[in-house]
C-alpha atoms as a PDB file:
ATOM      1  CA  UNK A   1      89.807  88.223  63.898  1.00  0.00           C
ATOM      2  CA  UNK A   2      91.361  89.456  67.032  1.00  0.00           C
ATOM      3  CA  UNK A   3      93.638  92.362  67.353  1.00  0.00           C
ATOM      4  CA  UNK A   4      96.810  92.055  68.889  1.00  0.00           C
ATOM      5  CA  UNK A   5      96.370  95.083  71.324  1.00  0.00           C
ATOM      6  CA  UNK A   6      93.222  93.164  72.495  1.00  0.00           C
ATOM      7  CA  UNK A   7      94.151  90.296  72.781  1.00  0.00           C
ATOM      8  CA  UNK A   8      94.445  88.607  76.882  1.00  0.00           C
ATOM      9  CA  UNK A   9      98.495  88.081  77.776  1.00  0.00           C
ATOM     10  CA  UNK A  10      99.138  83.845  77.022  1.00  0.00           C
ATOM     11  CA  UNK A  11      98.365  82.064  80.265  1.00  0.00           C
ATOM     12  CA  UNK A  12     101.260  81.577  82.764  1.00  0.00           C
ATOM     13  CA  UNK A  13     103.308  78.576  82.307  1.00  0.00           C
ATOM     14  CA  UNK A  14     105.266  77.565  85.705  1.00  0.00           C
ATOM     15  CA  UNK A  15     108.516  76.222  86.215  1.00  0.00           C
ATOM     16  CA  UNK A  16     110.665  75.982  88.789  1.00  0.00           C
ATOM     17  CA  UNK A  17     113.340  79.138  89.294  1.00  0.00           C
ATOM     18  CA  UNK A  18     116.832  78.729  88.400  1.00  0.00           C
ATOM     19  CA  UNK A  19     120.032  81.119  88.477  1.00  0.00           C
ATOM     20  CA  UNK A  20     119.725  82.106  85.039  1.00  0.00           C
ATOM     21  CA  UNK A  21     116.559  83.757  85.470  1.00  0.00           C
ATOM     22  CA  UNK A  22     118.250  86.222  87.444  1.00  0.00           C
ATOM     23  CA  UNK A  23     118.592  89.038  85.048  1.00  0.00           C
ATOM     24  CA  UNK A  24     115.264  89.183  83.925  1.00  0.00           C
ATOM     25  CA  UNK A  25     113.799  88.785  87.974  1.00  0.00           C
ATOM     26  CA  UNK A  26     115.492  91.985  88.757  1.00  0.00           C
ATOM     27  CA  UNK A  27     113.697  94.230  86.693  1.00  0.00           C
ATOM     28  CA  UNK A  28     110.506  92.729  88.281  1.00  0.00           C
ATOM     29  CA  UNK A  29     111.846  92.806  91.614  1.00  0.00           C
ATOM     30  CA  UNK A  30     112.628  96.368  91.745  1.00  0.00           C
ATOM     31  CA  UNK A  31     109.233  97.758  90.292  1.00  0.00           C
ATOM     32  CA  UNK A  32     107.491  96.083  93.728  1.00  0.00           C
ATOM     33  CA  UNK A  33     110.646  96.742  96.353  1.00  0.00           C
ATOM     34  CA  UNK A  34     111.678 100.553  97.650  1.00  0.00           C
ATOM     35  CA  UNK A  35     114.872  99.039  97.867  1.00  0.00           C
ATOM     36  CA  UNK A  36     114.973  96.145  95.321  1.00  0.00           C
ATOM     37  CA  UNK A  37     117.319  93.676  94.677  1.00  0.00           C
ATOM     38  CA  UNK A  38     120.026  93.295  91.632  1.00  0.00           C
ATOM     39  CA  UNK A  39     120.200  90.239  89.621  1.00  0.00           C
ATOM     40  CA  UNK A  40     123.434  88.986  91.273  1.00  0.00           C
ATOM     41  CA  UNK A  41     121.724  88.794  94.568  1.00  0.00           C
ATOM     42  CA  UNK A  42     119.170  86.995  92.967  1.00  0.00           C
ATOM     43  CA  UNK A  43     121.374  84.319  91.669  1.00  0.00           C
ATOM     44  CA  UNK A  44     122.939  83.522  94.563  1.00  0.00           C
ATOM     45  CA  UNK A  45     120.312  82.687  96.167  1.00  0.00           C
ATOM     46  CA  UNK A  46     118.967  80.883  93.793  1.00  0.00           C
ATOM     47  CA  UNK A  47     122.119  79.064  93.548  1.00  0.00           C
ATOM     48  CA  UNK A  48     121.427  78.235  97.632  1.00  0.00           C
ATOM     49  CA  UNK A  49     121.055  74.389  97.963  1.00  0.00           C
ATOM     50  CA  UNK A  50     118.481  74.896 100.824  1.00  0.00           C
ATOM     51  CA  UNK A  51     116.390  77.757  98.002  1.00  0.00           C
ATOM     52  CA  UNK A  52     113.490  76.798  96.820  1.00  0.00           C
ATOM     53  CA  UNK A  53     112.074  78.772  93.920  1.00  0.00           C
ATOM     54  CA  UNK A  54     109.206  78.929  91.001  1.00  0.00           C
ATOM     55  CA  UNK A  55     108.719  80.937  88.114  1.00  0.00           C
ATOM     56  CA  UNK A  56     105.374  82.143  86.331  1.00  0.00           C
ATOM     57  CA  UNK A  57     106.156  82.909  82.554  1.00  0.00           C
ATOM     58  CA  UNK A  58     104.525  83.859  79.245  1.00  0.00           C
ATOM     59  CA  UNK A  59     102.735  80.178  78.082  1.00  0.00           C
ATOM     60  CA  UNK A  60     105.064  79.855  75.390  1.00  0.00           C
ATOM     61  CA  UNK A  61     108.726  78.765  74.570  1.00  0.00           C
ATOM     62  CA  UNK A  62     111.159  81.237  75.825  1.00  0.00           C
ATOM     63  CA  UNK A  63     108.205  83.335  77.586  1.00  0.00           C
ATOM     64  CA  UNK A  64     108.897  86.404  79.589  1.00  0.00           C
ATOM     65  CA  UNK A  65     109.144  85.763  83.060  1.00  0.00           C
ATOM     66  CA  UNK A  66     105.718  87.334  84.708  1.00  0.00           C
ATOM     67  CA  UNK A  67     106.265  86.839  88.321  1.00  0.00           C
ATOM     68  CA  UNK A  68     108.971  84.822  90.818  1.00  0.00           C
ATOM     69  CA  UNK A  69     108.862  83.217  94.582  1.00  0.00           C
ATOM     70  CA  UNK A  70     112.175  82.322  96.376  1.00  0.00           C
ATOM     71  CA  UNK A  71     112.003  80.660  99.584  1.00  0.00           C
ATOM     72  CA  UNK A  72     114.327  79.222 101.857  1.00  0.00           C
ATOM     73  CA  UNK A  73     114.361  75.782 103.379  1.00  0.00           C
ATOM     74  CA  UNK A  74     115.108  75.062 106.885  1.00  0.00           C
ATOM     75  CA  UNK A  75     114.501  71.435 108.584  1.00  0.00           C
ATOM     76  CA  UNK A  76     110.478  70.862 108.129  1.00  0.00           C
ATOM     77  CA  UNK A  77     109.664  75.058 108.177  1.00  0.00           C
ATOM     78  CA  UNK A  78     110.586  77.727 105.115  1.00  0.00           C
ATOM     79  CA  UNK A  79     110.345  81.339 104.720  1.00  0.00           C
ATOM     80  CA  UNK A  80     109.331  83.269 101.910  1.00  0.00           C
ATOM     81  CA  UNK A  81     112.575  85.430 100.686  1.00  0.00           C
ATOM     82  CA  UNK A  82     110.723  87.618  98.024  1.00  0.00           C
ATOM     83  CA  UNK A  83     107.518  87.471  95.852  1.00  0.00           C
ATOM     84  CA  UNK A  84     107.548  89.611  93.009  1.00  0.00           C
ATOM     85  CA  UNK A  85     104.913  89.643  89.986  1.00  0.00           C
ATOM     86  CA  UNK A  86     105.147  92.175  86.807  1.00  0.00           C
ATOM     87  CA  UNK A  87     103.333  95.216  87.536  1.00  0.00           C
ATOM     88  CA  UNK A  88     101.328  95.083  84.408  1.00  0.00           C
ATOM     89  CA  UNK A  89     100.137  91.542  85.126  1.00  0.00           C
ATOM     90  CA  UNK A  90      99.214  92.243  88.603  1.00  0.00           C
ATOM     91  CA  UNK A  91      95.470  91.459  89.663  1.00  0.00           C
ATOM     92  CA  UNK A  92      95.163  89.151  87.047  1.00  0.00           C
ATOM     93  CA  UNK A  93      95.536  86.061  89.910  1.00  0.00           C
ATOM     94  CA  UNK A  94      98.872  84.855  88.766  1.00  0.00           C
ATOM     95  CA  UNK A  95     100.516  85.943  92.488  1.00  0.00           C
ATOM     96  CA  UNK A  96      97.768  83.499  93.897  1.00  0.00           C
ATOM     97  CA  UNK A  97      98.484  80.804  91.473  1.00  0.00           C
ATOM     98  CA  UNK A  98     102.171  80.822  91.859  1.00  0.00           C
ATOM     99  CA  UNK A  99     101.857  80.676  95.394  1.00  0.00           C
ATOM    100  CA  UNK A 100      99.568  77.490  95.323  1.00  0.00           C
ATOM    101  CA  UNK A 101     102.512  75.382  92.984  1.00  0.00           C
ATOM    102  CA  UNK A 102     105.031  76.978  95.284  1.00  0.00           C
ATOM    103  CA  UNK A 103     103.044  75.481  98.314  1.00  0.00           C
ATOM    104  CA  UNK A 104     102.880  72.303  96.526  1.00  0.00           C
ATOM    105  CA  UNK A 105     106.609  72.086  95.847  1.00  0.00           C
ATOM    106  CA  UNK A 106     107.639  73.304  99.461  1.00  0.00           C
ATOM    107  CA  UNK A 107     104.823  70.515 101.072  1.00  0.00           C
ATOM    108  CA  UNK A 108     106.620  67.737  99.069  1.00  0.00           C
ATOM    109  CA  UNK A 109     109.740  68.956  99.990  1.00  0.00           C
ATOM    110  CA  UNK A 110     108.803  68.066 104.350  1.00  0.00           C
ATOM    111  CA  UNK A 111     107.744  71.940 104.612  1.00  0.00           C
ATOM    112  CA  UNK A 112     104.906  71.824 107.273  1.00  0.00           C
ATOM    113  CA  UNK A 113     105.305  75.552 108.219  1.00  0.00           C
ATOM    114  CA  UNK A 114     105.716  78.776 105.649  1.00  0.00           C
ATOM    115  CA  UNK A 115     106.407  81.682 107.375  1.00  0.00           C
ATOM    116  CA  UNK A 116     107.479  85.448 105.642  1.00  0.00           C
ATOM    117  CA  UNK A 117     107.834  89.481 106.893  1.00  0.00           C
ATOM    118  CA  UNK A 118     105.533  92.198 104.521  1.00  0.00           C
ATOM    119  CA  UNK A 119     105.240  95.484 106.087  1.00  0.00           C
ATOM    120  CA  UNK A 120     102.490  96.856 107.318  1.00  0.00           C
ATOM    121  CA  UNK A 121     101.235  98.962 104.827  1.00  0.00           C
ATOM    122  CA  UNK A 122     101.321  97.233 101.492  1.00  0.00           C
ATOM    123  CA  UNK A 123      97.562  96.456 101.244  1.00  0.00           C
ATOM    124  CA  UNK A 124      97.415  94.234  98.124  1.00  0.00           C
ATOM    125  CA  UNK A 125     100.370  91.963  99.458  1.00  0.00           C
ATOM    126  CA  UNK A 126      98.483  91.408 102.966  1.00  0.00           C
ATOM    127  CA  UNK A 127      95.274  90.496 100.635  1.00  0.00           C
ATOM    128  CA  UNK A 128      96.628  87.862  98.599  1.00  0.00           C
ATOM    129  CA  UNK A 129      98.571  86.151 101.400  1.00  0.00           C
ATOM    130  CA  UNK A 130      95.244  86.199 103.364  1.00  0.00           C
ATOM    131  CA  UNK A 131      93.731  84.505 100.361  1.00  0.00           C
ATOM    132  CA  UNK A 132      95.965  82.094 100.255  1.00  0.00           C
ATOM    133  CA  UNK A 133      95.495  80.974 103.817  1.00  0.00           C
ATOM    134  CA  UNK A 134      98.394  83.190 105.985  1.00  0.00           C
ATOM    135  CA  UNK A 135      97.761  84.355 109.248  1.00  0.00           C
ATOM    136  CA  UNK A 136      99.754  87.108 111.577  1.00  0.00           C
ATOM    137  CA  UNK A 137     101.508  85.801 114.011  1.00  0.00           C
ATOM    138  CA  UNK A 138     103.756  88.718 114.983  1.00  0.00           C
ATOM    139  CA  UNK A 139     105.033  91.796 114.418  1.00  0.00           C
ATOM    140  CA  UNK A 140     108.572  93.277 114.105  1.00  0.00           C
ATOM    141  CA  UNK A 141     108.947  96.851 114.235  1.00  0.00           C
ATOM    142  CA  UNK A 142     110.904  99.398 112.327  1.00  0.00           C
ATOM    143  CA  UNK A 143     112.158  96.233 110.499  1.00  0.00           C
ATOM    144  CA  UNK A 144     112.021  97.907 106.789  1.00  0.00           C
ATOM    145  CA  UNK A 145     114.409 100.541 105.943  1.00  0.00           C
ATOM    146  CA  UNK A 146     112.416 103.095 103.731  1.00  0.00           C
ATOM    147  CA  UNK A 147     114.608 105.281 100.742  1.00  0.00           C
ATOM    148  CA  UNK A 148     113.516 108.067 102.616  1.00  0.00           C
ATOM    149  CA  UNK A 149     115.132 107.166 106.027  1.00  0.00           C
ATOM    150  CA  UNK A 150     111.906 106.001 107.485  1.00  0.00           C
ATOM    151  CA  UNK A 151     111.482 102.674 108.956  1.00  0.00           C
ATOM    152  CA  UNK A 152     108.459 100.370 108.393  1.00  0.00           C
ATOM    153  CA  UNK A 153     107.117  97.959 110.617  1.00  0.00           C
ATOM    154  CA  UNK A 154     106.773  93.871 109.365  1.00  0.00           C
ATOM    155  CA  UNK A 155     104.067  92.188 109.953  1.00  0.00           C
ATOM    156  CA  UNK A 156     105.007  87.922 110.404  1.00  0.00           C
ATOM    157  CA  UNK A 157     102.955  85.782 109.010  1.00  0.00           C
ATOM    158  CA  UNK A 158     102.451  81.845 109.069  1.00  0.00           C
ATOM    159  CA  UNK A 159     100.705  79.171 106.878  1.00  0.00           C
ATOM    160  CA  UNK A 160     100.411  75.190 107.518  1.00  0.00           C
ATOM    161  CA  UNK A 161     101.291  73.756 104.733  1.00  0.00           C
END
């Protein structure tokens, strides 16, 4: 018998990202972002004809939404708007595999080039997009406006797609 406290979260089920999901991204958005987005920014980009999105949710009918990508498509080359995974389902790998159906989408799609800002100090972000085969190719500096009235530089990264 297995306890329901014990029990793993359902496996992620992914889909792609539509408008609707908006108000429930938001939440999830502003638990990784200093200065998060609000679900009506959310939507309209997802409601962008040149926005390409995927969703990770619960494996089940009506799931919770775990974790989100939006990009944006621009002749054979995209960049990666956001990223944004539930903080109690972080480390678990579903960042990593989110980004590999996202890839897929954006390859079939005529992306040859993925390209997207994180700033310099956010360790575990840097990780996973070296895992999944990103490289710097620049930096921009004081490009992140902190709450505190700091700035934070971006590093720019690239991946062949």
């Amino acid at each position: 018998m297995r306890l329901p406290f014990f029990s793993p979260p359902p496996a992620p089920a992914f889909a792609p990202f539509h408008a609707a999901d908006a108000r429930e991204a938001a939440p999830i958005h502003a638990e990784g972002f200093a200065i998060p987005w609000s679900a009506v920014d959310i939507e309209r980009l997802a409601l962008d004809p040149a926005v390409i999105g995927d969703a990770a949710r619960e494996g089940r009918p009506g799931g919770r939404l775990f974790a989100f990508v939006l990009s944006r498509k621009a002749a054979d080359e995209a960049e990666i708007l956001t990223i944004a995974t539930a903080r109690k389902v972080q480390g678990r790998g579903i960042g990593r595999a989110l980004l590999a159906r996202h890839f897929a989408r954006l390859a079939a799609s005529g992306v040859r080039s993925l390209f997207l800002e994180v700033e310099d100090a956010n360790a575990a972000a840097r990780a996973l997009y070296a895992r999944t085969g990103f490289e710097e190719v620049g930096r921009r500096a004081a490009y992140y406006a902190k709450p505190d009235g700091t700035r934070a530089d971006a590093l720019v990264l690239r991946r062949s797609l």
